[in-house]
N, C-alpha and C. Protein backbone atom coordinates (compact mmCIF):
# COMPACT_ATOMS: atom_id res chain seq x y z
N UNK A 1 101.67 116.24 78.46
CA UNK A 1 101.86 114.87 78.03
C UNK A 1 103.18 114.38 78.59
N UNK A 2 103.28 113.04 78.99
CA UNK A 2 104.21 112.42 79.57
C UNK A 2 104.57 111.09 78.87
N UNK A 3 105.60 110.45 78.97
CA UNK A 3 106.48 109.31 78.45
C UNK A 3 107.10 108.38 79.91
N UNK A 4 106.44 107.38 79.92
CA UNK A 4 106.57 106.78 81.10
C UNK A 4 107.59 105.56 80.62
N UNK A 5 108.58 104.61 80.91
CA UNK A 5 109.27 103.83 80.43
C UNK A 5 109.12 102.82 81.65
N UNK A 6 108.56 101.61 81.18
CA UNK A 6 108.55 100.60 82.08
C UNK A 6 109.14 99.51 82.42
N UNK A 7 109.74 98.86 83.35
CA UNK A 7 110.16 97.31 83.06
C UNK A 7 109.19 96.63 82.60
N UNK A 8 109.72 95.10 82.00
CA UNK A 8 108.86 94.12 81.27
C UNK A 8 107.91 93.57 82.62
N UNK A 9 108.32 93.64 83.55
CA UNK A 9 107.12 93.46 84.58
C UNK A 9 106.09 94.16 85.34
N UNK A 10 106.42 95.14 84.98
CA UNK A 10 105.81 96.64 84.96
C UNK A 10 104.39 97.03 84.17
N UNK A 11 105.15 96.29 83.03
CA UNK A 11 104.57 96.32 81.59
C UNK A 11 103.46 95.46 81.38
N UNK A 12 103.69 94.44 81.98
CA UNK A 12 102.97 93.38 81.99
C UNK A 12 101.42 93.41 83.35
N UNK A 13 102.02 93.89 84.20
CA UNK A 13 100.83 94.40 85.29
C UNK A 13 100.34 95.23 84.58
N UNK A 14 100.73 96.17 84.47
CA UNK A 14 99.79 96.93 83.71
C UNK A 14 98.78 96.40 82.44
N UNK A 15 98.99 96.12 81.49
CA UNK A 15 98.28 95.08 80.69
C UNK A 15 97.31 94.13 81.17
N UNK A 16 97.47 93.79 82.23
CA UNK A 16 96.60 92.98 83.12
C UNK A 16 95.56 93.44 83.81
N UNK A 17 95.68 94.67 84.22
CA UNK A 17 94.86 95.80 85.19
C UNK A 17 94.33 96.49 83.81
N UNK A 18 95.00 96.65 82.76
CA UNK A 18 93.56 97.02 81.75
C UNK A 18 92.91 96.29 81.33
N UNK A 19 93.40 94.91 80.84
CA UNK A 19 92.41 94.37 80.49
C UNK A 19 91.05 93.91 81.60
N UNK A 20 91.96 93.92 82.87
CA UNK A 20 90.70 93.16 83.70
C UNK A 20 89.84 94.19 84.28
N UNK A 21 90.22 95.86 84.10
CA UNK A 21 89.10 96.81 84.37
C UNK A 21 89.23 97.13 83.80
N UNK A 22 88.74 96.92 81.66
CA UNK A 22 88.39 97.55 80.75
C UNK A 22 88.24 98.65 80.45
N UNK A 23 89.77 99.49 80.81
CA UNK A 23 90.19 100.08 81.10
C UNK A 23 91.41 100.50 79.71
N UNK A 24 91.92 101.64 79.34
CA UNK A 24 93.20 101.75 78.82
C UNK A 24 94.37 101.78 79.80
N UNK A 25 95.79 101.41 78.85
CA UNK A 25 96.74 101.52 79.84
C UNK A 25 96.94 103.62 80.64
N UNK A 26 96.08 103.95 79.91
CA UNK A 26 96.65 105.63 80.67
C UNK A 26 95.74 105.46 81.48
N UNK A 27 94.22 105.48 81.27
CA UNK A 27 93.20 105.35 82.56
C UNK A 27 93.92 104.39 83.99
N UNK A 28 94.49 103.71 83.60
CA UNK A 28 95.08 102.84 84.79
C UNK A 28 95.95 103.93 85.67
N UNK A 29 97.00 104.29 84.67
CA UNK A 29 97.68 105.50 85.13
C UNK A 29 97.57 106.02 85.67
N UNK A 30 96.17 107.27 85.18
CA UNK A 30 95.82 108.37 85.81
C UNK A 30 95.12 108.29 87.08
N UNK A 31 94.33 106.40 87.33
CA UNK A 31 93.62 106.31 88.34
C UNK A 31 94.90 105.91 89.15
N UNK A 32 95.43 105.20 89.08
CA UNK A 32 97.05 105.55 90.18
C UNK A 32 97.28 106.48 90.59
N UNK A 33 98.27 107.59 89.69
CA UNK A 33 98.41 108.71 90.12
C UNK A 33 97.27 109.79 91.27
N UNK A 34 96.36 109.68 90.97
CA UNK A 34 95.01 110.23 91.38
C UNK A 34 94.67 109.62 93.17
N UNK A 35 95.03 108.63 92.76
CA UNK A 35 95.39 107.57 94.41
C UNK A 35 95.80 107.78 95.01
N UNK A 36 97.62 107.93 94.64
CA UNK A 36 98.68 107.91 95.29
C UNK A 36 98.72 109.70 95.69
N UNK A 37 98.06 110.58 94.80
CA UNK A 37 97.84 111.98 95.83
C UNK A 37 96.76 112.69 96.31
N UNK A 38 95.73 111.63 96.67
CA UNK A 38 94.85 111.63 97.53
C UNK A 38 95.36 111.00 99.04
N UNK A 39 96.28 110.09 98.82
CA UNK A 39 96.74 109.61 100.01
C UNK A 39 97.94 110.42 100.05
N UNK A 40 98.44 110.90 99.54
CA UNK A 40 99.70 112.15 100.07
C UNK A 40 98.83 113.15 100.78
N UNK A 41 97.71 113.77 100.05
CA UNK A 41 96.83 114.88 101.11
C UNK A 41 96.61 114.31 102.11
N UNK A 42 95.94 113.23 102.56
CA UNK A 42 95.91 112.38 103.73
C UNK A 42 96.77 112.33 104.55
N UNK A 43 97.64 112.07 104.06
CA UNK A 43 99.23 111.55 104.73
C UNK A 43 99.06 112.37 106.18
N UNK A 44 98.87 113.93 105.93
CA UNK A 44 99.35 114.75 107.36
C UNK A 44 97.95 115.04 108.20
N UNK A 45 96.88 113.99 107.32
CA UNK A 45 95.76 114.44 108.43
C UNK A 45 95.41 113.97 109.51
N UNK A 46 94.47 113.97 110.29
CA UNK A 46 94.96 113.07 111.28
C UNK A 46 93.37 112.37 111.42
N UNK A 47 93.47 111.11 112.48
CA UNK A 47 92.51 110.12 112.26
C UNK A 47 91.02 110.53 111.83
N UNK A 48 91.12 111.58 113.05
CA UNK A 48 89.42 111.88 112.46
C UNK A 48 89.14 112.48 111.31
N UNK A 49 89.92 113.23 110.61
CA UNK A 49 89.92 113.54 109.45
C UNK A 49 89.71 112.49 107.95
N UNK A 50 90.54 111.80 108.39
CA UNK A 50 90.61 110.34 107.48
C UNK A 50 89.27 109.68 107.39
N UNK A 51 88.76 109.50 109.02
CA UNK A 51 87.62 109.20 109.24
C UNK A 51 85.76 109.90 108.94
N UNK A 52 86.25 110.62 108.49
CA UNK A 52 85.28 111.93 108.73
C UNK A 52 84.21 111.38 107.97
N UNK A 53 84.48 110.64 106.54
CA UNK A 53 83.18 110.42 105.93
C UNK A 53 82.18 108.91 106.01
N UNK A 54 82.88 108.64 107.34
CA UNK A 54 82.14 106.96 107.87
C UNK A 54 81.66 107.71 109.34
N UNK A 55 81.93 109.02 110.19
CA UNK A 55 81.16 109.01 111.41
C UNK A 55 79.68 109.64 110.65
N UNK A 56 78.94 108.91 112.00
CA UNK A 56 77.69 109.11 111.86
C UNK A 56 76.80 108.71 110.82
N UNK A 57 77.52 107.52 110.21
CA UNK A 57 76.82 107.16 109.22
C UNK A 57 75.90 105.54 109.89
N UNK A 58 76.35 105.05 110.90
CA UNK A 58 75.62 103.81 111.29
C UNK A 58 74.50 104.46 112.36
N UNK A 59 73.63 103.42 112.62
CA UNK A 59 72.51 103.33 113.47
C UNK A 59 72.64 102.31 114.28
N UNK A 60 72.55 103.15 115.66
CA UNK A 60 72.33 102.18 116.88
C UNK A 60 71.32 101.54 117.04
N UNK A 61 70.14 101.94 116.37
CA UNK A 61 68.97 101.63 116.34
C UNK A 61 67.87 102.24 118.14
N UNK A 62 68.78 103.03 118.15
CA UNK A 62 68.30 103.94 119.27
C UNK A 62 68.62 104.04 120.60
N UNK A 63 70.18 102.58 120.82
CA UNK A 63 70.27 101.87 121.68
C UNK A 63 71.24 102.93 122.70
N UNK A 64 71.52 104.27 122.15
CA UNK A 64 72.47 105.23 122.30
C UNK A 64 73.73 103.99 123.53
N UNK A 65 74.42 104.09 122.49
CA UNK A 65 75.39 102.90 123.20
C UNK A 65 76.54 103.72 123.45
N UNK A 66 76.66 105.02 123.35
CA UNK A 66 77.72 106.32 123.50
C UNK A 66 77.56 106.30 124.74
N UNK A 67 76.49 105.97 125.72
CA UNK A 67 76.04 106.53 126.51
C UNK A 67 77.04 105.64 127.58
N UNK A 68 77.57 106.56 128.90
CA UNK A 68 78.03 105.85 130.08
C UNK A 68 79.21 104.81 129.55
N UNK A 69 80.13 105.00 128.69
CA UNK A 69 81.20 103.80 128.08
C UNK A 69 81.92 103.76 129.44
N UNK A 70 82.54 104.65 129.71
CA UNK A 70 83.59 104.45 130.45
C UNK A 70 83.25 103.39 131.37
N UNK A 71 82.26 103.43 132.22
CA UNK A 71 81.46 102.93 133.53
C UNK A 71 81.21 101.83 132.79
N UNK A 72 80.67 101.20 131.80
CA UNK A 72 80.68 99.69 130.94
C UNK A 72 81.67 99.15 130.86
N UNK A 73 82.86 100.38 130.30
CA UNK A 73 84.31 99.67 130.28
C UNK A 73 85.46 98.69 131.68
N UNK A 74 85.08 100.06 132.36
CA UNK A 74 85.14 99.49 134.21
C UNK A 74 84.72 98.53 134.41
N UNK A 75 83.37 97.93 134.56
CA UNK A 75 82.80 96.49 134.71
C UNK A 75 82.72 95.53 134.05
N UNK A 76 83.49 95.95 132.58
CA UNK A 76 83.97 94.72 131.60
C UNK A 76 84.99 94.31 132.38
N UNK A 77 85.88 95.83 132.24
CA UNK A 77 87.59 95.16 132.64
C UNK A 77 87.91 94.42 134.34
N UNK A 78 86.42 94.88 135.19
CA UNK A 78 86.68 94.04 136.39
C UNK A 78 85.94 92.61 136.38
N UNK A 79 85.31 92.80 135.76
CA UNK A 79 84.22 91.54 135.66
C UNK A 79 85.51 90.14 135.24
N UNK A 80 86.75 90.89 133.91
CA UNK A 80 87.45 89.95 133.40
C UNK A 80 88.29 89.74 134.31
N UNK A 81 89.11 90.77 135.30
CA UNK A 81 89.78 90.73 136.50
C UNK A 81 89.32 89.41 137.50
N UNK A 82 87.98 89.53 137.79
CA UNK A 82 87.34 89.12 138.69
C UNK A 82 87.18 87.41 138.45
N UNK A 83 87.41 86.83 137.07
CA UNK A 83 87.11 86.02 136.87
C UNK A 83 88.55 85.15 136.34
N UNK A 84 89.85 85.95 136.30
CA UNK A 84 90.93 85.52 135.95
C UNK A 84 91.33 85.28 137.91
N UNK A 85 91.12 85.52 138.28
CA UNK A 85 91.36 85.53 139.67
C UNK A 85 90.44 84.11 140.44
N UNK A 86 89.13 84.36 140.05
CA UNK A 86 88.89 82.62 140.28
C UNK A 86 88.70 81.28 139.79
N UNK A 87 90.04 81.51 138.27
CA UNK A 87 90.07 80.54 137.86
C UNK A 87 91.18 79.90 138.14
């Protein structure tokens, strides 16, 4: 058990965040705390890790658009070359 001491504005957010997710003021707490060291584990991971539970979750719809980027990217970036040049 813990004793937390707040400013009056402190005090007052809080009160606000329980009432508006019907919520107690410790549930507010604990879902903070619970936050703030989930994103400390995070902190040293690195992108794909962070990312890990959104790959492979969309559909191309079969269009495999992975396919050949680089060579798409090339003829974007000359196509825009090509057209800053005859304007």
């Amino acid at each position: 058990m813990a004793t937390v001491r707040l400013d009056t504005a402190t005090e007052a957010t809080l009160k606000r965040l329980a009432a508006s997710r019907g919520q107690t003021k410790s549930d507010v707490i604990r879902d903070a705390i619970a936050q703030l060291a989930e994103e400390a584990s995070q902190a040293g991971a690195s992108a794909f890790d962070r990312l890990r539970p959104f790959v492979g979750v969309a559909d191309s719809g079969g269009r495999q658009l992975s396919r050949q980027t680089g060579r798409r990217l090339r003829e974007l970036l000359e196509k825009r070359r090509d057209a800053g040049r005859s304007g």
